[in-house]
PDB file of N, CA and C in Angstrom:
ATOM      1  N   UNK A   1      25.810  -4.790  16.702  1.00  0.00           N
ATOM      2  CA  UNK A   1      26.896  -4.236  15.941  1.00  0.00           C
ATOM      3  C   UNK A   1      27.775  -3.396  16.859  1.00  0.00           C
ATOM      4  N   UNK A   2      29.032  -3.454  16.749  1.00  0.00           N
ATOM      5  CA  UNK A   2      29.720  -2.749  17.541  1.00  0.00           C
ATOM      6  C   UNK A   2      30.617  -1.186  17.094  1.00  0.00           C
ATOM      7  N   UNK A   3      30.759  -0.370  18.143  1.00  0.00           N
ATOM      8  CA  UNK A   3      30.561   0.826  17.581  1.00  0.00           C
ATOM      9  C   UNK A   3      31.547   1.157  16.194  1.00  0.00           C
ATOM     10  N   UNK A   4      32.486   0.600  16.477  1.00  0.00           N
ATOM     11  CA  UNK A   4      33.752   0.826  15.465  1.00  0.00           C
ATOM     12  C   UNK A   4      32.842   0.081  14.448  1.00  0.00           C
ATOM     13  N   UNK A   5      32.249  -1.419  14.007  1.00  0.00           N
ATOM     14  CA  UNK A   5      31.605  -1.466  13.149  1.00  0.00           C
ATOM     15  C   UNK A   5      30.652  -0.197  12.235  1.00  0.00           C
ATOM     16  N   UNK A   6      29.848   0.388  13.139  1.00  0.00           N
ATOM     17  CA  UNK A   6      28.772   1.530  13.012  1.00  0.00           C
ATOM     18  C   UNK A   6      29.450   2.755  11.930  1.00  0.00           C
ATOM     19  N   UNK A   7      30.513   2.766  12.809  1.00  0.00           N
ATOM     20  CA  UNK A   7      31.271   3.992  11.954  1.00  0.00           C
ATOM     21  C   UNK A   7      32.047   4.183  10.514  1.00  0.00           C
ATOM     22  N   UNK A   8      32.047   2.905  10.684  1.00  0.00           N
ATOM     23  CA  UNK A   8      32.302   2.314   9.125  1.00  0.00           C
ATOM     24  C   UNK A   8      31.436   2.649   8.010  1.00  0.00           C
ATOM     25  N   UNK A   9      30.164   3.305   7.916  1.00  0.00           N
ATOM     26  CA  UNK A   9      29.269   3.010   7.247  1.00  0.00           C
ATOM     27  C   UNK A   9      28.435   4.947   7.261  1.00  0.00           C
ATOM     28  N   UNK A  10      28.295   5.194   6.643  1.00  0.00           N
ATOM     29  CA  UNK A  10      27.879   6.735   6.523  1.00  0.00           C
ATOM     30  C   UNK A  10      26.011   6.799   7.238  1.00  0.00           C
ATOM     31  N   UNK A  11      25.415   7.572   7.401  1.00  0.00           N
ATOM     32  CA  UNK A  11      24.125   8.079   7.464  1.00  0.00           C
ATOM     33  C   UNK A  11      23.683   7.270   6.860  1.00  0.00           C
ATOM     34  N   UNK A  12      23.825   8.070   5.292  1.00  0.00           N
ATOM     35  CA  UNK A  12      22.844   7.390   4.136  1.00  0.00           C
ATOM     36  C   UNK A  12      22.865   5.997   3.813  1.00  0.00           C
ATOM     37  N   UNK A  13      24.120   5.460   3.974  1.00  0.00           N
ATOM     38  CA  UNK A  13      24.172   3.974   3.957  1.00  0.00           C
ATOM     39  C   UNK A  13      23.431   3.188   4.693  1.00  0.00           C
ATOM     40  N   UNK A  14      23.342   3.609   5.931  1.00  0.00           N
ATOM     41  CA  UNK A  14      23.024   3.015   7.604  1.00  0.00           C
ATOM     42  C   UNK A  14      21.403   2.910   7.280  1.00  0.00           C
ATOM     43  N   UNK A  15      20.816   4.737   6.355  1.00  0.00           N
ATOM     44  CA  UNK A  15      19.406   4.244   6.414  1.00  0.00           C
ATOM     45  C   UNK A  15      19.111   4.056   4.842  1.00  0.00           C
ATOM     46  N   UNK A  16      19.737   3.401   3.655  1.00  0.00           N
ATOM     47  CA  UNK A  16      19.471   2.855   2.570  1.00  0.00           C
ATOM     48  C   UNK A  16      19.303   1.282   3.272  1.00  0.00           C
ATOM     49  N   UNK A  17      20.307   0.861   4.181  1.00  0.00           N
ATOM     50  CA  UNK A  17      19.554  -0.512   4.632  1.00  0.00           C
ATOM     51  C   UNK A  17      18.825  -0.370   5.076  1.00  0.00           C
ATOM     52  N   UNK A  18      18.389   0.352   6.082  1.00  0.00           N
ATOM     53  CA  UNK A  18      16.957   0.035   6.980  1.00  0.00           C
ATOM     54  C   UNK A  18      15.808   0.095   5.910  1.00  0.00           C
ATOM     55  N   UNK A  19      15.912   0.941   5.226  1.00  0.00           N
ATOM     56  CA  UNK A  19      14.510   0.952   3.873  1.00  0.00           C
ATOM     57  C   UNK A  19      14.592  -0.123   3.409  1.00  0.00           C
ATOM     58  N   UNK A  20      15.785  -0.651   2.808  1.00  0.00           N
ATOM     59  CA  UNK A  20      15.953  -2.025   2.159  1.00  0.00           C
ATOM     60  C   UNK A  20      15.327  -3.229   2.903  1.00  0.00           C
ATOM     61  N   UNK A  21      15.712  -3.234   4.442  1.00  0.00           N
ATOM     62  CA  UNK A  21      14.999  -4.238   5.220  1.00  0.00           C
ATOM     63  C   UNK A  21      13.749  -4.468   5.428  1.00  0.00           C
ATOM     64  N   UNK A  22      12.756  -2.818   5.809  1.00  0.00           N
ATOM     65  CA  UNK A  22      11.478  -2.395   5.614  1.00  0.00           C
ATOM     66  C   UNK A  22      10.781  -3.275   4.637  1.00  0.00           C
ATOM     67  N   UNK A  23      11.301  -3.198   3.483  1.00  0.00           N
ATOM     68  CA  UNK A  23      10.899  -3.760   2.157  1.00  0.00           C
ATOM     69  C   UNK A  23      11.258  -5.119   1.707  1.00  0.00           C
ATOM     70  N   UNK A  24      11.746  -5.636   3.204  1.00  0.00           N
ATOM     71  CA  UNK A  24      12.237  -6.763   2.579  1.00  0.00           C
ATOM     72  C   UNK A  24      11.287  -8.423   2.975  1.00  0.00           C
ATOM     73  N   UNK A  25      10.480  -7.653   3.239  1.00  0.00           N
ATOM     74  CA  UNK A  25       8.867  -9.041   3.726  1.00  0.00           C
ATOM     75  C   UNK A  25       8.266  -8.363   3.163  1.00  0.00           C
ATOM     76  N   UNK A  26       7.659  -8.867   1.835  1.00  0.00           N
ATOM     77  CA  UNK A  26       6.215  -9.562   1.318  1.00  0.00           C
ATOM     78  C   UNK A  26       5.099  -8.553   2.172  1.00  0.00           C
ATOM     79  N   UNK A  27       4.809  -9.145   3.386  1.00  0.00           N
ATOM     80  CA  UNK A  27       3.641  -8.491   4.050  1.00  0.00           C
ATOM     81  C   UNK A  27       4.015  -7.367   3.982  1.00  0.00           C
ATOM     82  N   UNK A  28       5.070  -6.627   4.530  1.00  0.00           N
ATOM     83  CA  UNK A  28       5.256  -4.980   4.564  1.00  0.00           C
ATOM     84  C   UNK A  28       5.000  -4.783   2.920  1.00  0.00           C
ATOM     85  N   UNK A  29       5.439  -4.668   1.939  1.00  0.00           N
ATOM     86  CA  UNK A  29       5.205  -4.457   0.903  1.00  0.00           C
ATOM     87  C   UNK A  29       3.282  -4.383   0.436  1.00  0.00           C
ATOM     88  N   UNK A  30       2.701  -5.561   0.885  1.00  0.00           N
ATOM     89  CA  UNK A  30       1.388  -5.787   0.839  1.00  0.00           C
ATOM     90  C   UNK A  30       0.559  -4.208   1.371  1.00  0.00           C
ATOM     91  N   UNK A  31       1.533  -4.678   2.954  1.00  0.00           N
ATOM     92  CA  UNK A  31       0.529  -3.248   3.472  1.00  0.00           C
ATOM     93  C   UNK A  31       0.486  -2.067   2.954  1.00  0.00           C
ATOM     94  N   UNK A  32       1.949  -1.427   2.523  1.00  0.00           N
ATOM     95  CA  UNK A  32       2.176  -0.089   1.925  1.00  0.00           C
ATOM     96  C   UNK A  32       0.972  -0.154   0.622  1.00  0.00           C
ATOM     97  N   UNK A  33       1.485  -1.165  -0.135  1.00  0.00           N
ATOM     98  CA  UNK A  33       0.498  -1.192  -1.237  1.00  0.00           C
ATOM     99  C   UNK A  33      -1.440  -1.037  -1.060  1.00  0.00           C
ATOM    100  N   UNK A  34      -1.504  -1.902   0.114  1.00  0.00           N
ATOM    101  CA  UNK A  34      -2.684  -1.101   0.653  1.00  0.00           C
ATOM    102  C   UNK A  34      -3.100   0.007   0.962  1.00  0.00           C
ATOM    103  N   UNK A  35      -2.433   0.620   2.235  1.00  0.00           N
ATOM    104  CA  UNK A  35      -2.122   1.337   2.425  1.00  0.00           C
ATOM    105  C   UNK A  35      -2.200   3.404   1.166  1.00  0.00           C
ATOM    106  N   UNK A  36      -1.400   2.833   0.137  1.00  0.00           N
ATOM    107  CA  UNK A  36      -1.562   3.427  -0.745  1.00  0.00           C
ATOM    108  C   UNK A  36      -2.599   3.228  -1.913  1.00  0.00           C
ATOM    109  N   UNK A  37      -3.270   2.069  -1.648  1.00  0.00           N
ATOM    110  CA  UNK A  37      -4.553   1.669  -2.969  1.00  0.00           C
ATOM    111  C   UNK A  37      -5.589   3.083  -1.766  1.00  0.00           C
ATOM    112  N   UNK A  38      -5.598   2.648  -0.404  1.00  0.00           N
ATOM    113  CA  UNK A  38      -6.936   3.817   0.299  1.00  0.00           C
ATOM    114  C   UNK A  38      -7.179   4.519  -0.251  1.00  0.00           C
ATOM    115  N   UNK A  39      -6.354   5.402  -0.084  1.00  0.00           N
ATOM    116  CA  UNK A  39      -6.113   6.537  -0.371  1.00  0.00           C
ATOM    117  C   UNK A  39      -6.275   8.165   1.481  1.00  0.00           C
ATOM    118  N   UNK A  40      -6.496   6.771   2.385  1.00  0.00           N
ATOM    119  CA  UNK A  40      -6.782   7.684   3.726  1.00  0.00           C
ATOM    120  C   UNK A  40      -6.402   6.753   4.856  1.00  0.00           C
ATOM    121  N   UNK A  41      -6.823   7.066   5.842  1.00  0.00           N
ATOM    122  CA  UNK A  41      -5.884   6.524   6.991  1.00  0.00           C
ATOM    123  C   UNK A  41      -6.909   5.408   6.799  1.00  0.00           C
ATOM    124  N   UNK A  42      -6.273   4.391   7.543  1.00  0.00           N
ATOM    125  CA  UNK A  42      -7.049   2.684   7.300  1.00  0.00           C
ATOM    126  C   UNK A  42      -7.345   2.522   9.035  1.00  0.00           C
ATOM    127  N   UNK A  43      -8.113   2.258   9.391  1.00  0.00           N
ATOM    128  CA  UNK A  43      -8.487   1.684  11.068  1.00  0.00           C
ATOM    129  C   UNK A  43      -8.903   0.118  10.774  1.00  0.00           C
ATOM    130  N   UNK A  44      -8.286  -0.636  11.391  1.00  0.00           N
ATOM    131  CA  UNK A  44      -8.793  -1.867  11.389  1.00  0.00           C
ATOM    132  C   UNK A  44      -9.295  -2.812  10.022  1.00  0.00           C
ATOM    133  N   UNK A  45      -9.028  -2.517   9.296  1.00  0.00           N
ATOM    134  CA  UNK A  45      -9.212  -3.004   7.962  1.00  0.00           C
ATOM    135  C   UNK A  45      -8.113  -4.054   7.790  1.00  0.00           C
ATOM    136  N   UNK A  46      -6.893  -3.255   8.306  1.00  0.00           N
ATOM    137  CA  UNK A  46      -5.539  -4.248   7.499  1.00  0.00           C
ATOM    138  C   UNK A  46      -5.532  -5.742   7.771  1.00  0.00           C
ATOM    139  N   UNK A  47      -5.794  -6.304   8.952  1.00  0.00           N
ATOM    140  CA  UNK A  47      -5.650  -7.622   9.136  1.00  0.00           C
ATOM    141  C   UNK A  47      -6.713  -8.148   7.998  1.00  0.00           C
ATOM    142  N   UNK A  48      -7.932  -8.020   7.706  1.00  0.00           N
ATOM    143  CA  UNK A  48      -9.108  -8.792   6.931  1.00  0.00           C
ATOM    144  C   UNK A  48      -8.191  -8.808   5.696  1.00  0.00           C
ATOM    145  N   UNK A  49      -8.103  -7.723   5.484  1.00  0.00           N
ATOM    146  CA  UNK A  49      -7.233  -7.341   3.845  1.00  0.00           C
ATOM    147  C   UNK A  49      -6.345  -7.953   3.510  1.00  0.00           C
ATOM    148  N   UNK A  50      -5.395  -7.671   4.378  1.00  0.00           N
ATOM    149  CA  UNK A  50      -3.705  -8.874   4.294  1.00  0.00           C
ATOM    150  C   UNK A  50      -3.638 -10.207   4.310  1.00  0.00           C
ATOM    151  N   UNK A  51      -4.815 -10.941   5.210  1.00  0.00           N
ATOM    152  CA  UNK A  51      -5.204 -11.720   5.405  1.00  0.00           C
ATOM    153  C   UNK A  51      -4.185 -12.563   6.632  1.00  0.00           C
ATOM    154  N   UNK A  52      -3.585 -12.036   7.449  1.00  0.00           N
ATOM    155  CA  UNK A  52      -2.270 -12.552   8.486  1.00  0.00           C
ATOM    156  C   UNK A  52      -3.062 -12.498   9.934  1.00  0.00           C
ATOM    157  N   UNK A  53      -2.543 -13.064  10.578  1.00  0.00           N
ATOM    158  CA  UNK A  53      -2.697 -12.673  11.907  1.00  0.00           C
ATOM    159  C   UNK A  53      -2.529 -11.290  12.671  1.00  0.00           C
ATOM    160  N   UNK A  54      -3.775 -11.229  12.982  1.00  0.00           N
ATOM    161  CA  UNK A  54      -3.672  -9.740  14.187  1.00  0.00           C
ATOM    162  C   UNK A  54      -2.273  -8.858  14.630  1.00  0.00           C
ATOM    163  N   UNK A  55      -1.513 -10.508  15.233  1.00  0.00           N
ATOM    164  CA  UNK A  55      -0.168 -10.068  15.967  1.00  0.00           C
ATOM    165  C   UNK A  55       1.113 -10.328  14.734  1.00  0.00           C
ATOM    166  N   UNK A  56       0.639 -10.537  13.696  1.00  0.00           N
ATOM    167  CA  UNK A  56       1.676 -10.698  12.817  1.00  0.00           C
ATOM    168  C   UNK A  56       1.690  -9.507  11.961  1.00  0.00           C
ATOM    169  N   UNK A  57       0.302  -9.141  11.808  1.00  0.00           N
ATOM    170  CA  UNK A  57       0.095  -7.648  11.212  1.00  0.00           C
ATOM    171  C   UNK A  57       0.549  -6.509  12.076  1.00  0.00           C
ATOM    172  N   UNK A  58       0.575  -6.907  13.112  1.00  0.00           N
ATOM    173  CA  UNK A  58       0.707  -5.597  14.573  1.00  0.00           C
ATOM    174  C   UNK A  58       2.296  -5.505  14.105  1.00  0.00           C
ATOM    175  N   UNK A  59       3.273  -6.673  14.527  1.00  0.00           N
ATOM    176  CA  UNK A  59       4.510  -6.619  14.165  1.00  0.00           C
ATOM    177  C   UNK A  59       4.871  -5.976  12.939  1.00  0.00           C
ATOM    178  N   UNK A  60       4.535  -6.356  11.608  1.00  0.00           N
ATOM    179  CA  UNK A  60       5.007  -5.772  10.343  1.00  0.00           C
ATOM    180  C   UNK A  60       4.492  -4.134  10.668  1.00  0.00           C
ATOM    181  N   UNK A  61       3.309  -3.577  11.406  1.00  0.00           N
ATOM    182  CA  UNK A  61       3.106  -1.814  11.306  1.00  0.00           C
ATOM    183  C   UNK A  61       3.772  -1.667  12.414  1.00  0.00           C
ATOM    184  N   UNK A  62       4.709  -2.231  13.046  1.00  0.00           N
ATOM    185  CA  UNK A  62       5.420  -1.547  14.467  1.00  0.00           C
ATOM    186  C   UNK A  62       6.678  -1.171  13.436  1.00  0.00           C
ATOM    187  N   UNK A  63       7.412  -2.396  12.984  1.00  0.00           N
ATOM    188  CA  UNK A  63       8.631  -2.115  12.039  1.00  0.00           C
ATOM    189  C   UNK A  63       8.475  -1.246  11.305  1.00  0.00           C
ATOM    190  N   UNK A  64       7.167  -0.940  10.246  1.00  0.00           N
ATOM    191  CA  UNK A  64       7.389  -0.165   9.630  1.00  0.00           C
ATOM    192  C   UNK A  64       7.202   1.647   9.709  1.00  0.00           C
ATOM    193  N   UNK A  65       6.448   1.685  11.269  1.00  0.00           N
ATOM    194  CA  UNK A  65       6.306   2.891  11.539  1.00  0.00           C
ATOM    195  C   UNK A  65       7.580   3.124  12.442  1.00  0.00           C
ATOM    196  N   UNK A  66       8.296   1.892  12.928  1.00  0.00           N
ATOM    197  CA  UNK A  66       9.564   2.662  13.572  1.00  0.00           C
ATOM    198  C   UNK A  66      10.379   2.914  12.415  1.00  0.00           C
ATOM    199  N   UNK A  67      10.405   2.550  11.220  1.00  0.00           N
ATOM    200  CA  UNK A  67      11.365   3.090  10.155  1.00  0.00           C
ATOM    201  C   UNK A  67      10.808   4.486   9.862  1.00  0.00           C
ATOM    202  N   UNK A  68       9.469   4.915   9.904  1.00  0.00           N
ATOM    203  CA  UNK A  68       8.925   5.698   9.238  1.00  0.00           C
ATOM    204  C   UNK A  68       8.231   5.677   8.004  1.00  0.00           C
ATOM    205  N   UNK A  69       7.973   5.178   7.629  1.00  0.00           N
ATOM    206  CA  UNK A  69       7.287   4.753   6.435  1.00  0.00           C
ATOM    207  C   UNK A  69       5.660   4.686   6.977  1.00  0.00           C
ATOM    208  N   UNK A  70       5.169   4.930   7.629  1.00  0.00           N
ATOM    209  CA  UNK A  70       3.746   4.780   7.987  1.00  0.00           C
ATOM    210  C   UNK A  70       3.602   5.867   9.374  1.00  0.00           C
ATOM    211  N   UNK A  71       3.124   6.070   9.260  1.00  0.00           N
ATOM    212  CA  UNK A  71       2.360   6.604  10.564  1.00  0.00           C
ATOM    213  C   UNK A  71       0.559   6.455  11.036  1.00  0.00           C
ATOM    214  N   UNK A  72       0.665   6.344  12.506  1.00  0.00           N
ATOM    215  CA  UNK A  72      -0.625   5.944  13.138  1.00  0.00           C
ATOM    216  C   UNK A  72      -0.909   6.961  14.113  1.00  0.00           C
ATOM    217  N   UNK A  73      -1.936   7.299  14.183  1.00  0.00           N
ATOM    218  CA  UNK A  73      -2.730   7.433  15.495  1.00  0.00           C
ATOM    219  C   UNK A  73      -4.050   7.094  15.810  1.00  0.00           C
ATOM    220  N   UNK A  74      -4.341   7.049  17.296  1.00  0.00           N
ATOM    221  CA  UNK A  74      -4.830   6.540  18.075  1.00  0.00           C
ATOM    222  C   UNK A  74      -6.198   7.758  17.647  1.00  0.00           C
ATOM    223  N   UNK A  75      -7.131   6.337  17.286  1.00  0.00           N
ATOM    224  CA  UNK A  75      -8.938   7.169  17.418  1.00  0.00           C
ATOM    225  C   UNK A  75      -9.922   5.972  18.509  1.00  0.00           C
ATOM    226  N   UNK A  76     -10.062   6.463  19.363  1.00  0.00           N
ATOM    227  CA  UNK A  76     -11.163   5.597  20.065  1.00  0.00           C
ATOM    228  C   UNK A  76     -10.059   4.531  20.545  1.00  0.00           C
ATOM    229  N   UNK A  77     -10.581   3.559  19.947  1.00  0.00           N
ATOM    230  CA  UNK A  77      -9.580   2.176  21.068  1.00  0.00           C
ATOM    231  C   UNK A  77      -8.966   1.566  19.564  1.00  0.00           C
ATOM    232  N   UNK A  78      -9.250   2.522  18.680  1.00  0.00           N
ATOM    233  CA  UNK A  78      -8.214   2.075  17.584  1.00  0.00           C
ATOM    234  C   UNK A  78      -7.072   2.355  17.035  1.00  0.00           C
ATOM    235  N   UNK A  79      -6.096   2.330  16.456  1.00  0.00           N
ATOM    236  CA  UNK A  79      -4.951   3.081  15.806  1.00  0.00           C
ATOM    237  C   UNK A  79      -5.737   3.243  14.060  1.00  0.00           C
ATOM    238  N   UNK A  80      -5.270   4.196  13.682  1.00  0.00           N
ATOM    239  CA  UNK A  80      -5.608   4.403  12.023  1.00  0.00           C
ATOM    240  C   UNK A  80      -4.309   4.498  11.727  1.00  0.00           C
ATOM    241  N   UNK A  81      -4.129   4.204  10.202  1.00  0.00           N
ATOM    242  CA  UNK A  81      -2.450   4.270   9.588  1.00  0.00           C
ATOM    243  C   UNK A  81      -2.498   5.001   8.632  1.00  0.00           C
ATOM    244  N   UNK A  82      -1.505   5.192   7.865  1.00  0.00           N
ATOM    245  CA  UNK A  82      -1.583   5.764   6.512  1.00  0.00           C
ATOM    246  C   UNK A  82       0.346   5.905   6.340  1.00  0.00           C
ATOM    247  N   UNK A  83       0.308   6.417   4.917  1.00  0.00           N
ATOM    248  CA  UNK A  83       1.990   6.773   4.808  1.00  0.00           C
ATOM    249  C   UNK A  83       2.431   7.581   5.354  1.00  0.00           C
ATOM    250  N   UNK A  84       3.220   8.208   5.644  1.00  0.00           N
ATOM    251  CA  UNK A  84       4.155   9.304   6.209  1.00  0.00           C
ATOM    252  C   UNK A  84       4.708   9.640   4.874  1.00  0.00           C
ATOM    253  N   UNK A  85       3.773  10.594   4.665  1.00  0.00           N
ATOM    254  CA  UNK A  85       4.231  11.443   2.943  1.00  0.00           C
ATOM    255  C   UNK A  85       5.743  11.681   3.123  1.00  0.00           C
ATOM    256  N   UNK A  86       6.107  12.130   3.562  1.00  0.00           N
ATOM    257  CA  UNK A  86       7.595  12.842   4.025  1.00  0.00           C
ATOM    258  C   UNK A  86       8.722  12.315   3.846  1.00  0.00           C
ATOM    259  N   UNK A  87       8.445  10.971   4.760  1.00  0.00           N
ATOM    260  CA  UNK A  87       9.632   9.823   4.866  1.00  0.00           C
ATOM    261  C   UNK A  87       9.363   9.295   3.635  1.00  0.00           C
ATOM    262  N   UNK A  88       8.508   9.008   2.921  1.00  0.00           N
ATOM    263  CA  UNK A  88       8.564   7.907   1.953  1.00  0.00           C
ATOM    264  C   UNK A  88       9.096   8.648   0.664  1.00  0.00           C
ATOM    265  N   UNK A  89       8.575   9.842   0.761  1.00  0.00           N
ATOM    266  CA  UNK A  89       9.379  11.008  -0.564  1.00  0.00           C
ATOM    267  C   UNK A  89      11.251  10.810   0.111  1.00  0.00           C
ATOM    268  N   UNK A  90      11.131  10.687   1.183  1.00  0.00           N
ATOM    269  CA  UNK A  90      12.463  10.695   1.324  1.00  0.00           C
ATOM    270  C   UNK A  90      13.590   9.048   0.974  1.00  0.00           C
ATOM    271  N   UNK A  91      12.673   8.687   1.481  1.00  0.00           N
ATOM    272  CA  UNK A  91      13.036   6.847   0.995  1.00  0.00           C
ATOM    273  C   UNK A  91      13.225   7.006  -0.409  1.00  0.00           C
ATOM    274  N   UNK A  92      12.055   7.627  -1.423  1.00  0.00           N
ATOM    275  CA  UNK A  92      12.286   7.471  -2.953  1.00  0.00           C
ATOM    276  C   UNK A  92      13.394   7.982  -3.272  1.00  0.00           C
ATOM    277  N   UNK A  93      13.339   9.149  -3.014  1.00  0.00           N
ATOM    278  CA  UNK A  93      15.229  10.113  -3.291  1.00  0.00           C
ATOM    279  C   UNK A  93      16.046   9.312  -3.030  1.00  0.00           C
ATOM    280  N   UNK A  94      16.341   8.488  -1.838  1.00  0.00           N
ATOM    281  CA  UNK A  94      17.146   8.087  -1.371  1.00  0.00           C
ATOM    282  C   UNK A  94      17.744   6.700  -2.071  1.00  0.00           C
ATOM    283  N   UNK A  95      16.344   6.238  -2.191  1.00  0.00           N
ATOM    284  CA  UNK A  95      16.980   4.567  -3.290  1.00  0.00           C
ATOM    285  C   UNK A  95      16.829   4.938  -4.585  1.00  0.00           C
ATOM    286  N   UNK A  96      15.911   5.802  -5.462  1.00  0.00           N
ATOM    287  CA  UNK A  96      16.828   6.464  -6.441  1.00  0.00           C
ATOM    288  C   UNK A  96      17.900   6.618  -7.011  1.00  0.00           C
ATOM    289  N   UNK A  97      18.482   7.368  -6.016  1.00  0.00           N
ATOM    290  CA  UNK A  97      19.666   7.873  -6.221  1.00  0.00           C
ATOM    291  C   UNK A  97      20.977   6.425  -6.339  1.00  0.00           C
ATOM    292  N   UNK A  98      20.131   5.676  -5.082  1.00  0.00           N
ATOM    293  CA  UNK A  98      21.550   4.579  -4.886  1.00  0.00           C
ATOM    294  C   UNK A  98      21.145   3.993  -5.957  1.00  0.00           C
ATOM    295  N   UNK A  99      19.851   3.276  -6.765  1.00  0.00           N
ATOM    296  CA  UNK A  99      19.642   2.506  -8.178  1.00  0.00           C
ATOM    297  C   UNK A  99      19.901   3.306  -9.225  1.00  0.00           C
ATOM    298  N   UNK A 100      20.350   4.753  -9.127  1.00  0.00           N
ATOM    299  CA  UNK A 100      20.605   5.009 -10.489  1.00  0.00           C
ATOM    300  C   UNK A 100      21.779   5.278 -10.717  1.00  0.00           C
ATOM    301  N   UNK A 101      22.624   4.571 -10.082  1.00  0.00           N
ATOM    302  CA  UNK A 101      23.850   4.695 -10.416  1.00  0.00           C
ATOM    303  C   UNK A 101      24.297   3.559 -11.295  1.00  0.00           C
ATOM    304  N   UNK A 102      25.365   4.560 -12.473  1.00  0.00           N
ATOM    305  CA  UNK A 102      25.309   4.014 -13.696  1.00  0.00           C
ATOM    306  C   UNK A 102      26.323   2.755 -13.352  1.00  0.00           C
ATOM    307  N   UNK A 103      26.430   1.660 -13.999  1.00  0.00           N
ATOM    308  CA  UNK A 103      27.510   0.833 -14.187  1.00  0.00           C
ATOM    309  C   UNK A 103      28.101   0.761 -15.474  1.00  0.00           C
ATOM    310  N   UNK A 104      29.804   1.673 -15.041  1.00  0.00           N
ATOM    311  CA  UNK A 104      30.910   1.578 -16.140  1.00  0.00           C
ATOM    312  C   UNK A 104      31.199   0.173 -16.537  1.00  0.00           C
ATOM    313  N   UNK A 105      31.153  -0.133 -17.755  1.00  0.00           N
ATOM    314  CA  UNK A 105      31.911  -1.294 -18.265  1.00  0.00           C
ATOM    315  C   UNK A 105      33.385  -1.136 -17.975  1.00  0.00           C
ATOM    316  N   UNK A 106      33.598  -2.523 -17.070  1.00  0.00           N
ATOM    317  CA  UNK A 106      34.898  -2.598 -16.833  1.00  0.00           C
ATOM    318  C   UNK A 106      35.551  -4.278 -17.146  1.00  0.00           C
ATOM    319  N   UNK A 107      36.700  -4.142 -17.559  1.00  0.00           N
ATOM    320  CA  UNK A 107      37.189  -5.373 -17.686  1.00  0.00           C
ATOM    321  C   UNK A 107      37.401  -6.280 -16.693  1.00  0.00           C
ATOM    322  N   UNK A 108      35.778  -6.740 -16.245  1.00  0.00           N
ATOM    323  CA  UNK A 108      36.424  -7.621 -14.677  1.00  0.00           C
ATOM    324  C   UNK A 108      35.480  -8.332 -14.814  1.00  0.00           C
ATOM    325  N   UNK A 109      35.520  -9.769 -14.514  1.00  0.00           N
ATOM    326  CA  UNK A 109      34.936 -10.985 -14.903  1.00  0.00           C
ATOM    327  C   UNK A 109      34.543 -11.090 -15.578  1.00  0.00           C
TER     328      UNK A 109
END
């Protein structure tokens, strides 16, 4: 995208898509939902669970911890995950707000 594109588009807009994208594979959705059935950080569980490939599962928790929506750290030679309480309270406010906006009846199509 080019910069004059970029600027076109506010903060909140810029990261209402990235959440939107986050959420926009099936598997990411799966995991959060896992993720949140735990109830604690998960080590090595997710691939059996999801049922995907190792490196296909690795990819969907890279995306979704570079959005923020998850966070990991490193125990032993493993990573553990869990939500990122923070960001995801912040994701909810955030698409909230953009889905609850009302639609005026207007005379157009």
């Amino acid at each position: 995208m080019e910069i004059t594109t970029t600027k076109k588009f506010t903060e909140e807009q810029s990261q209402i898509a990235l959440f939107a994208k986050a959420l926009g594979h099936p598997a990411r959705v799966k995991i959060l939902q896992y993720l949140f059935e735990s109830k604690t950080c998960v080590c090595g569980d997710i691939v059996e669970e999801i049922g995907l490939a190792q490196s296909t599962i690795s990819q969907h928790l890279k995306e979704l911890k570079k959005i923020g929506l998850i966070q990991g750290t490193v125990e032993g030679t493993s990573v553990c995950y869990c939500i990122d309480t923070e960001n995801w309270i912040k994701m909810k406010n955030m698409m909230n707000e953009f889905f609850n906006q009302d639609i005026t009846k207007t005379e157009c199509c």
